[in-house]
C-alpha atoms as a PDB file:
ATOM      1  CA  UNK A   1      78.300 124.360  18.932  1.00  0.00           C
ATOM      2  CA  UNK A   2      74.953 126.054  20.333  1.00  0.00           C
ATOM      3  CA  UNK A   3      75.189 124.227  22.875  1.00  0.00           C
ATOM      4  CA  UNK A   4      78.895 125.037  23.882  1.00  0.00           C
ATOM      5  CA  UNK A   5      77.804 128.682  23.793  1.00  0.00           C
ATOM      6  CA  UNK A   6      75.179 128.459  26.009  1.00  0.00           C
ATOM      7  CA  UNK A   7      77.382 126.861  28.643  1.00  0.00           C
ATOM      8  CA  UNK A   8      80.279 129.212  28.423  1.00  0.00           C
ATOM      9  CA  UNK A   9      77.262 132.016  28.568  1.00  0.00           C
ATOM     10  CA  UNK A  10      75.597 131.047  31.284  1.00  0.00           C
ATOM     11  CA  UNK A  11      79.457 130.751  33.080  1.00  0.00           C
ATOM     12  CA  UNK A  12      80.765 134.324  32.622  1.00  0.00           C
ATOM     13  CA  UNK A  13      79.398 136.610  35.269  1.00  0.00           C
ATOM     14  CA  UNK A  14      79.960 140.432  35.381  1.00  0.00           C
ATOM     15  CA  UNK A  15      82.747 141.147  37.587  1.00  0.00           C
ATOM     16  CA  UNK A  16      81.636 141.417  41.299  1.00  0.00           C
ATOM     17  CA  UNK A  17      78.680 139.794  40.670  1.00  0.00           C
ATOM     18  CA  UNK A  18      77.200 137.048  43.363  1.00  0.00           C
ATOM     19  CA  UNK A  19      74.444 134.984  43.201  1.00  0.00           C
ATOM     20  CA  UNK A  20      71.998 134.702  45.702  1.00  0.00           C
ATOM     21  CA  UNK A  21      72.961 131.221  46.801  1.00  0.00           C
ATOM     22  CA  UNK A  22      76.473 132.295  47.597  1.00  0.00           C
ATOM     23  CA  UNK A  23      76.753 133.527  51.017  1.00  0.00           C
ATOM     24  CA  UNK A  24      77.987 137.112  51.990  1.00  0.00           C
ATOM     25  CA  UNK A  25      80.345 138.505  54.272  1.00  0.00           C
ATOM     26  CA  UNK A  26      78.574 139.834  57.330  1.00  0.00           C
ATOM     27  CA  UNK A  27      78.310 142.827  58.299  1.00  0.00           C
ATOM     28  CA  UNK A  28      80.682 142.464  61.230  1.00  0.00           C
ATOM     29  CA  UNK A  29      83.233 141.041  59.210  1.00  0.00           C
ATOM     30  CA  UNK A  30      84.262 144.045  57.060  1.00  0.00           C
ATOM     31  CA  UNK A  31      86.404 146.550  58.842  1.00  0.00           C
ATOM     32  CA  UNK A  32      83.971 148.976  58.975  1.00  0.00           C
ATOM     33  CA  UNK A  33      81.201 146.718  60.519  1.00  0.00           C
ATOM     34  CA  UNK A  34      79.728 146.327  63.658  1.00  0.00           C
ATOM     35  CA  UNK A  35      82.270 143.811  65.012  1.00  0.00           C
ATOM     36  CA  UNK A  36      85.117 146.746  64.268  1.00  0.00           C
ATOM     37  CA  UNK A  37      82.786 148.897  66.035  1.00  0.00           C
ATOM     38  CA  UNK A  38      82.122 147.214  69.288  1.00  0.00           C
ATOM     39  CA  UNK A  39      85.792 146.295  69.275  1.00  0.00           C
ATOM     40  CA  UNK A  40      86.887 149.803  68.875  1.00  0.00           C
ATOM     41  CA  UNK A  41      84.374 150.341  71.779  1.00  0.00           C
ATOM     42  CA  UNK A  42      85.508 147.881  74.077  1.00  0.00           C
ATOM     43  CA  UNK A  43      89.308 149.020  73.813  1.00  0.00           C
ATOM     44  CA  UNK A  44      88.587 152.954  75.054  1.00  0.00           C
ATOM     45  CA  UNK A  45      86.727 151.813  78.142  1.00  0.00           C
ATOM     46  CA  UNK A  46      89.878 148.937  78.907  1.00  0.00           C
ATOM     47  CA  UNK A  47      92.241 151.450  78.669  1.00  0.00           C
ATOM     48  CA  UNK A  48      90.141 153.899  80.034  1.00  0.00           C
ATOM     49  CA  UNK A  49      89.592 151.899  83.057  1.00  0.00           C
ATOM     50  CA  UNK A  50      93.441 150.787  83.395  1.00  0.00           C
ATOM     51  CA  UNK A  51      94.655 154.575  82.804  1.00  0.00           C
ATOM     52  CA  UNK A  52      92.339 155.640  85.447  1.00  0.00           C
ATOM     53  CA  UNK A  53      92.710 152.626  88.046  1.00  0.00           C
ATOM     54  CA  UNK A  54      97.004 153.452  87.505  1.00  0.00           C
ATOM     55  CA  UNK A  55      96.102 157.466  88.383  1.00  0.00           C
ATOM     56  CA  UNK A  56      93.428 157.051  91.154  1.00  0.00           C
ATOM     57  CA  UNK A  57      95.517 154.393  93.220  1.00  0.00           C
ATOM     58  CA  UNK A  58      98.058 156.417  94.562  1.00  0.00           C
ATOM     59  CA  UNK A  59      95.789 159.098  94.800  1.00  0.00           C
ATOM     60  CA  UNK A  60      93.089 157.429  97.244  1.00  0.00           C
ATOM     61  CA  UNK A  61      96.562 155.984  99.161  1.00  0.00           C
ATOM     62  CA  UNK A  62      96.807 159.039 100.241  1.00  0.00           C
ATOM     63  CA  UNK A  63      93.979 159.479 102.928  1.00  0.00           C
ATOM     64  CA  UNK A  64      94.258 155.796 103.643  1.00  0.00           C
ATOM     65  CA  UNK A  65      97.772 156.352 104.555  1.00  0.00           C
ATOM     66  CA  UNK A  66      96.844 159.727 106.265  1.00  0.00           C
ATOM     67  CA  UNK A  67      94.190 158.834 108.559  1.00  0.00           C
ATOM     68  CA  UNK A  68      95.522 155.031 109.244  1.00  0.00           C
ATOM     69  CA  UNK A  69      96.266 155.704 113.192  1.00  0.00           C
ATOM     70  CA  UNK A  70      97.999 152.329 113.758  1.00  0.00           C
ATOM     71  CA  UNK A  71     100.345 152.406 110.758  1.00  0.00           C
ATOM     72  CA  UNK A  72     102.926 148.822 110.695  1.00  0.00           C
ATOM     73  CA  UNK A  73     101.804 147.450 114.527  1.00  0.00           C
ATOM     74  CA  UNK A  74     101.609 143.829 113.894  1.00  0.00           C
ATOM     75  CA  UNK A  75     101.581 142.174 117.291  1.00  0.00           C
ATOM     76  CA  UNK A  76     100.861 145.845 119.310  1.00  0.00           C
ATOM     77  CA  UNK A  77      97.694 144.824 120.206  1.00  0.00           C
ATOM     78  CA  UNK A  78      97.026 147.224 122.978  1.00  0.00           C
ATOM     79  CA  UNK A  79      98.642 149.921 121.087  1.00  0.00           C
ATOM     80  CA  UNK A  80      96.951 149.393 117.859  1.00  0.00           C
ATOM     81  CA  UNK A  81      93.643 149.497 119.467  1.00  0.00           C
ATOM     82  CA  UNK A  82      94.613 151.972 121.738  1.00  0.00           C
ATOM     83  CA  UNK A  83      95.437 154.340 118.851  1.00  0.00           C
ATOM     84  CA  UNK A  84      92.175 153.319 116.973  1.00  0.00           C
ATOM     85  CA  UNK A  85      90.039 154.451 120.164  1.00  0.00           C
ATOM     86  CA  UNK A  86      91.638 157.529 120.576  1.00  0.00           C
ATOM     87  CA  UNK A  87      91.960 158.366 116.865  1.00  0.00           C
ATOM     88  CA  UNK A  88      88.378 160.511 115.057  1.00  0.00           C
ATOM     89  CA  UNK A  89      85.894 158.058 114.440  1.00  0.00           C
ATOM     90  CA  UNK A  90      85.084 159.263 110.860  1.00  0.00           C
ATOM     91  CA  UNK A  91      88.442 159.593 109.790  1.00  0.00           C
ATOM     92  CA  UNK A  92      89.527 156.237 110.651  1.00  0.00           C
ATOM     93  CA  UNK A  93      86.462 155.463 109.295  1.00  0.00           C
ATOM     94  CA  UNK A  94      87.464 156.903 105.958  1.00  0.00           C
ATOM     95  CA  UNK A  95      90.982 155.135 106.390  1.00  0.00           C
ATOM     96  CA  UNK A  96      89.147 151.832 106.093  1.00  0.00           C
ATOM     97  CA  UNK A  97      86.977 152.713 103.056  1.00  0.00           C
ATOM     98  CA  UNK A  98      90.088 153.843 101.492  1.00  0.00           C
ATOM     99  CA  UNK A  99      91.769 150.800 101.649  1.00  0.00           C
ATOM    100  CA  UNK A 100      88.562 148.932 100.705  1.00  0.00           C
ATOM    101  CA  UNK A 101      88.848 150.753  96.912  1.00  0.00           C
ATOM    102  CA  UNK A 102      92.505 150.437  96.921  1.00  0.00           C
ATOM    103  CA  UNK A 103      92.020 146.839  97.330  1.00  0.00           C
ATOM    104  CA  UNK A 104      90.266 146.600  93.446  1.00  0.00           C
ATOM    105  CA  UNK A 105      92.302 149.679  92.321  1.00  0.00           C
ATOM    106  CA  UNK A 106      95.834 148.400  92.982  1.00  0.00           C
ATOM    107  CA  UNK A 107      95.432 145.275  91.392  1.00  0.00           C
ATOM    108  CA  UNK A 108      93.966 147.379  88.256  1.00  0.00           C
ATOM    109  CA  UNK A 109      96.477 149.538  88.322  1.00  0.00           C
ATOM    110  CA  UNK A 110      99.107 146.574  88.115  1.00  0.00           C
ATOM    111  CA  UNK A 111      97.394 145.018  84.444  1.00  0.00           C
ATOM    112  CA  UNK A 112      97.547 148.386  83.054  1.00  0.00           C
ATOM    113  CA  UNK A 113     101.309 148.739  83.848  1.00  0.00           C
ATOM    114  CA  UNK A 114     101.999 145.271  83.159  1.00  0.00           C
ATOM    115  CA  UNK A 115      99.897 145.312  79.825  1.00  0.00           C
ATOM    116  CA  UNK A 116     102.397 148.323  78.642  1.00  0.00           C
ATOM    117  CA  UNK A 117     105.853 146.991  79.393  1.00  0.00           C
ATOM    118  CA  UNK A 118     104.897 143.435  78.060  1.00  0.00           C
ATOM    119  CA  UNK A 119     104.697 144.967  74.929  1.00  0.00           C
ATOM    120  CA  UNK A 120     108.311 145.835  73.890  1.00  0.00           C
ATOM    121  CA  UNK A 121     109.772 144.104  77.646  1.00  0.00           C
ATOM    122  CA  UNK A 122     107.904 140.687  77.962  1.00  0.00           C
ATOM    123  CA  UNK A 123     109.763 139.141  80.643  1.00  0.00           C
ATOM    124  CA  UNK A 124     110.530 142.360  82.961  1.00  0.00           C
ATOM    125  CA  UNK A 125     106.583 142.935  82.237  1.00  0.00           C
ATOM    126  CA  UNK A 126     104.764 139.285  82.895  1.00  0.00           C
ATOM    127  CA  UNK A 127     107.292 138.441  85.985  1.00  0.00           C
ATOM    128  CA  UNK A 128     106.664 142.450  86.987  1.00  0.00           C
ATOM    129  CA  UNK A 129     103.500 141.710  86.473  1.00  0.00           C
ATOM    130  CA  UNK A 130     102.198 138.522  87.755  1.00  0.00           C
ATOM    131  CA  UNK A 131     104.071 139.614  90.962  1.00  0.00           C
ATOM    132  CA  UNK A 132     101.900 142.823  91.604  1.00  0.00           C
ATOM    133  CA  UNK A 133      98.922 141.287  90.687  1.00  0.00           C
ATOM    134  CA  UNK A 134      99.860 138.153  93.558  1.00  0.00           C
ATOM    135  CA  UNK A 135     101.181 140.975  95.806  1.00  0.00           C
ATOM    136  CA  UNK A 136      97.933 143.113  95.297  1.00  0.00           C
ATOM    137  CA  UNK A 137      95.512 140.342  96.135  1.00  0.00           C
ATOM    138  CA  UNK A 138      95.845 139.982 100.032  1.00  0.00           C
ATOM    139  CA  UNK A 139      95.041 143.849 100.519  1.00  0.00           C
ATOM    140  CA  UNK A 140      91.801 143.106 100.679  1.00  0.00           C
ATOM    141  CA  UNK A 141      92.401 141.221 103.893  1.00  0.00           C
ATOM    142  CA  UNK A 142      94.964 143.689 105.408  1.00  0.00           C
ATOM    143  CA  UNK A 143      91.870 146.149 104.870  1.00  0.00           C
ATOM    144  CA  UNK A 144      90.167 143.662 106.672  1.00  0.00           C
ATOM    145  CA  UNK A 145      92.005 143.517 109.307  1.00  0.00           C
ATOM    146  CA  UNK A 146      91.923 147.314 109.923  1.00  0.00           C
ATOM    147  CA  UNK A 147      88.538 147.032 110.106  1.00  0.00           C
ATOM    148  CA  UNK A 148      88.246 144.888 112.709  1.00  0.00           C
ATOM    149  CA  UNK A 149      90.911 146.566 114.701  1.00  0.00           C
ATOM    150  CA  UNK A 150      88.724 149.655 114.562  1.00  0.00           C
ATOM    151  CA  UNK A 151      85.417 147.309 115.453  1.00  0.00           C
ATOM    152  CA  UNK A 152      87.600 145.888 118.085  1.00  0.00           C
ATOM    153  CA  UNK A 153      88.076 149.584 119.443  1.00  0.00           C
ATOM    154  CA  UNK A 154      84.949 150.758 119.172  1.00  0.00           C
ATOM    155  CA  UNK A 155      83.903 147.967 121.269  1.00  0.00           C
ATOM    156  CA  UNK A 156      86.119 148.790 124.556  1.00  0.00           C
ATOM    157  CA  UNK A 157      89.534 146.703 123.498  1.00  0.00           C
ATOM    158  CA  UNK A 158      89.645 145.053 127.263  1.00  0.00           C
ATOM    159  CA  UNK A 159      92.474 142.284 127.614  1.00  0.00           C
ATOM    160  CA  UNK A 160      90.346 139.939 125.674  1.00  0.00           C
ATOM    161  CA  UNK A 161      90.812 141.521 122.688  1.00  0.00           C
ATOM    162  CA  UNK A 162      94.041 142.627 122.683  1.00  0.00           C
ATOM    163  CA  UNK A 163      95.076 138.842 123.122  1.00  0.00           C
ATOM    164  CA  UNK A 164      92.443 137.938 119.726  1.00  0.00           C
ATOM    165  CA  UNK A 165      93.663 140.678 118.007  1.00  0.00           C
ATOM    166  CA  UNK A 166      97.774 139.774 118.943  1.00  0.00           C
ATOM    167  CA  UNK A 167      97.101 135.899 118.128  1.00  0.00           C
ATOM    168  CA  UNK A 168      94.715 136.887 114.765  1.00  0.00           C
ATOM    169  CA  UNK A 169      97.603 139.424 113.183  1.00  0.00           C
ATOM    170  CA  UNK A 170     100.356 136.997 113.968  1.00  0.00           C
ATOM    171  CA  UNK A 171      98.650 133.732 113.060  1.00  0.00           C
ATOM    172  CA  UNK A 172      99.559 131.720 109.869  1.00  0.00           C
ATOM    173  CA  UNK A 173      97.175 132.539 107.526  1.00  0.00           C
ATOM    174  CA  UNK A 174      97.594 136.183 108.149  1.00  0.00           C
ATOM    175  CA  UNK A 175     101.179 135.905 108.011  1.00  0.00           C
ATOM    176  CA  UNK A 176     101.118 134.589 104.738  1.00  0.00           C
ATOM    177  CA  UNK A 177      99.450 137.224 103.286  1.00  0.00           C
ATOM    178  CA  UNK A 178     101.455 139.745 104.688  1.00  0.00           C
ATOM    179  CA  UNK A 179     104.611 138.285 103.226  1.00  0.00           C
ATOM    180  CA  UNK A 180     103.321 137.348  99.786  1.00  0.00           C
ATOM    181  CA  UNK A 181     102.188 141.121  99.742  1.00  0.00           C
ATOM    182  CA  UNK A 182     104.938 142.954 100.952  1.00  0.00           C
ATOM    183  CA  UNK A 183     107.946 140.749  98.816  1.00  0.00           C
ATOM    184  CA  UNK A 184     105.546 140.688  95.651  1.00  0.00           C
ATOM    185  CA  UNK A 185     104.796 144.054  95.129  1.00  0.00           C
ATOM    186  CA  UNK A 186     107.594 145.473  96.497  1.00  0.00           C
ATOM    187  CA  UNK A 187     109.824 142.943  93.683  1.00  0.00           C
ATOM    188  CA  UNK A 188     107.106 144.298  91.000  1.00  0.00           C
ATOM    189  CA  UNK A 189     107.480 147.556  91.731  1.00  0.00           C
ATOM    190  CA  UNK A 190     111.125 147.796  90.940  1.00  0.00           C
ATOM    191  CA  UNK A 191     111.429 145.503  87.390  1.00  0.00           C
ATOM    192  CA  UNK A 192     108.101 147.267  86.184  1.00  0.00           C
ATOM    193  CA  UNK A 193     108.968 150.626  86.126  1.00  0.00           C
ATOM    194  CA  UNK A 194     112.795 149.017  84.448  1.00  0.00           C
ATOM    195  CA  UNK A 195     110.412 147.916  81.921  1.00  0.00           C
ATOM    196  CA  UNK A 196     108.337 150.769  81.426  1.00  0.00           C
ATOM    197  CA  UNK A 197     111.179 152.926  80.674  1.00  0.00           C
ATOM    198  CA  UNK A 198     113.223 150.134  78.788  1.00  0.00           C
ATOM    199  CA  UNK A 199     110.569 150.223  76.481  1.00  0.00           C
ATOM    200  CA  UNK A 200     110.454 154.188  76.315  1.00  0.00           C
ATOM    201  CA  UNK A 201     106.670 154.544  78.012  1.00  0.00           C
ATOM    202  CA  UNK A 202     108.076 157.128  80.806  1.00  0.00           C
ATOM    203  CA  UNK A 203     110.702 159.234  81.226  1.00  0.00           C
ATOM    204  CA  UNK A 204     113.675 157.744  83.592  1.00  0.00           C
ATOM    205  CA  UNK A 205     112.512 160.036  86.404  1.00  0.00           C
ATOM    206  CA  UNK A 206     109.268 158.459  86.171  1.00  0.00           C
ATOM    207  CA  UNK A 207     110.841 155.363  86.506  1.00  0.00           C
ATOM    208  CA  UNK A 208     113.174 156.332  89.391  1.00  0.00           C
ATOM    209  CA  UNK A 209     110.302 157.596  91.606  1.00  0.00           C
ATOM    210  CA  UNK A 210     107.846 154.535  91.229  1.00  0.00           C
ATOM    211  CA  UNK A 211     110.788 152.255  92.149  1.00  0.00           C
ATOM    212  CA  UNK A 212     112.075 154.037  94.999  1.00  0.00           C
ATOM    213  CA  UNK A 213     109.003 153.358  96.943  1.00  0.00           C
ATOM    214  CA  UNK A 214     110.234 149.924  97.145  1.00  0.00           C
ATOM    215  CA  UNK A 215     113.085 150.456  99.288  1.00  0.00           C
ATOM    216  CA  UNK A 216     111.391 153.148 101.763  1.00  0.00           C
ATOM    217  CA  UNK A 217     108.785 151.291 102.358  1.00  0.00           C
ATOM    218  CA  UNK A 218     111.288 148.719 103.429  1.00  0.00           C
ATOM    219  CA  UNK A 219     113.484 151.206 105.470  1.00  0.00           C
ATOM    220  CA  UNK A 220     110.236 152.704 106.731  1.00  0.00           C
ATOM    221  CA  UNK A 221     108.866 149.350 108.454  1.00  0.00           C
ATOM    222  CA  UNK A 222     112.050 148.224 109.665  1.00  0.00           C
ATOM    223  CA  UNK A 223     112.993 151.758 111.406  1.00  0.00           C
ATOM    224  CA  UNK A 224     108.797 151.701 112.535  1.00  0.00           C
ATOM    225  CA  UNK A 225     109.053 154.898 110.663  1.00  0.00           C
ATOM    226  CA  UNK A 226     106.377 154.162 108.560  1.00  0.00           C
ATOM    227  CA  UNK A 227     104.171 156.895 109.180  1.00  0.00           C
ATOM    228  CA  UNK A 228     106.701 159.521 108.518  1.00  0.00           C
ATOM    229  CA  UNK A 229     107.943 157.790 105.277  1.00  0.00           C
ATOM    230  CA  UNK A 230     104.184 157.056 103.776  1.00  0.00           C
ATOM    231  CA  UNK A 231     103.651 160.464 102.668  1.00  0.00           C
ATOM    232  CA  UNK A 232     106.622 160.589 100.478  1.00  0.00           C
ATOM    233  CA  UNK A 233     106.173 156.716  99.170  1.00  0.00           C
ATOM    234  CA  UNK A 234     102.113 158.167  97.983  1.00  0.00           C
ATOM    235  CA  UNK A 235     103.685 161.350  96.423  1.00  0.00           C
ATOM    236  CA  UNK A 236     106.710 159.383  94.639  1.00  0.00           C
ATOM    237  CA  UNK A 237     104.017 156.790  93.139  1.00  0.00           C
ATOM    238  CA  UNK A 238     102.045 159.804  92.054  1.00  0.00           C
ATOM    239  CA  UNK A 239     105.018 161.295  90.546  1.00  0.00           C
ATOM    240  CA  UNK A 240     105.755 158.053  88.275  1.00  0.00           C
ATOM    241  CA  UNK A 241     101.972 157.380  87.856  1.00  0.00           C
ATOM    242  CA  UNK A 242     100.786 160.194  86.063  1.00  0.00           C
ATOM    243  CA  UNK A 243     103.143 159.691  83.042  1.00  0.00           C
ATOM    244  CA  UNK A 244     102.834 156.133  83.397  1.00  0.00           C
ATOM    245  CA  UNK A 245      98.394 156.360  83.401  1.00  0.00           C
ATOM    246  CA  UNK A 246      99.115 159.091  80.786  1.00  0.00           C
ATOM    247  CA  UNK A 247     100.804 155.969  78.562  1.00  0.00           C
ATOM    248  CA  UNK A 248      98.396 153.602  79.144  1.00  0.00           C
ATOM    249  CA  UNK A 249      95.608 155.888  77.761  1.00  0.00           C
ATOM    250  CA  UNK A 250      97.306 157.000  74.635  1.00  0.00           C
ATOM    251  CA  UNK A 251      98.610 153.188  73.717  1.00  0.00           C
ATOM    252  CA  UNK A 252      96.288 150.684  72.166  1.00  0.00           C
ATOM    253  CA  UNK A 253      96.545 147.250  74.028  1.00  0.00           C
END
């Protein structure tokens, strides 16, 4: 019977009580460790970064749109580069550089739209989304492209360039990536703001004015009106962006 006791004895530990052998949970592990920390941490600056990318790109469209003297001339050669020669040198400049950011900020500003209306609107918001972020991608070589056309300027534009510049703009890489940006984000822009409000992250107006720069834009290139619509397609997406980066800030994705 001694022996009994001693067994059941040495068994029965105070409640809570570990021995050293047993491992622990780290200190990441518990909620208020340094995993739950650094996770905390990483989430502000994502949807810091979002919020801001879906605020500052319609914001830097502006002098991009402004100060682009050649707005919608695919195939003008000699009046493209015509209008880049004659236009300010450090506007145009500017113009460029504009473009340059708005080719990282757009497709920013697309994930943090996307990653809200996916959350209570998963179709409107991955199809929405996966279409700006496609659409988005070839800026970067439209912003190219300007560049060159101002290089091109700056250079003299004789007949020789005109005819590179016509056969570069119109040629079948190029072409592609002016129609898989203008369908896709035009299409995204439309079912993501649907989603957005759908899942009650803007108001309907907000909704209205993001989506209505779909269709001017269209109307805009096919009247080669462009440059008189832009101003109102930059102020419309700043209208429906500042609710919309306003959302993404305040919602944890």
């Amino acid at each position: 019977m001694e022996a009994v006791r001693k067994i059941a004895s040495g068994r029965q530990q105070p409640l809570g009580h570990r021995r050293d052998s047993e491992p622990g949970p780290e200190v990441g592990d518990t909620p208020g460790g340094k995993e739950s920390g650094g996770v905390s941490g990483a989430e502000t600056v994502r949807r810091a970064v979002l919020a801001a990318a879906v605020l500052l790109a319609p914001i830097v469209l502006i002098p991009g749109t402004i100060f682009n003297p050649a707005i919608g001339g695919i195939g003008q050669g000699a009046a493209d580069l015509a209008a880049n020669a004659g236009a300010n040198a450090l506007t145009d400049q500017l113009h460029v550089a504009a473009y340059v950011l708005e080719s990282f900020l757009l497709p920013l500003s697309v994930l943090g739209l996307a990653g809200l209306a996916m959350r209570r609107s998963p179709w409107l918001g991955t199809i929405g989304g996966g279409l700006g972020v496609v659409g988005w991608l070839p800026f970067s070589a439209l912003a190219a492209q300007d560049d060159l056309t101002l290089r091109m300027a700056q250079m003299g534009a004789g007949a020789r360039f005109v005819a590179l510049w016509d056969k570069f703009t119109t040629d079948s890489t190029m072409m592609t990536f002016l129609l898989v940006y203008v369908v896709c984000h035009l299409v995204a822009y439309v079912l993501l703001p649907i989603a957005l409000w759908r899942g009650r992250w803007i108001p309907a107006w907000a909704a209205w004015a993001i989506a209505l720069t779909s269709p001017l834009t269209i109307a805009g290139f096919a009247s080669r009106q462009i440059a008189v619509v832009g101003l109102l397609i930059c102020a419309l997406l700043l209208a429906g962006s500042i609710p919309a980066g306003r959302a993404v800030w305040r919602s944890r994705m």
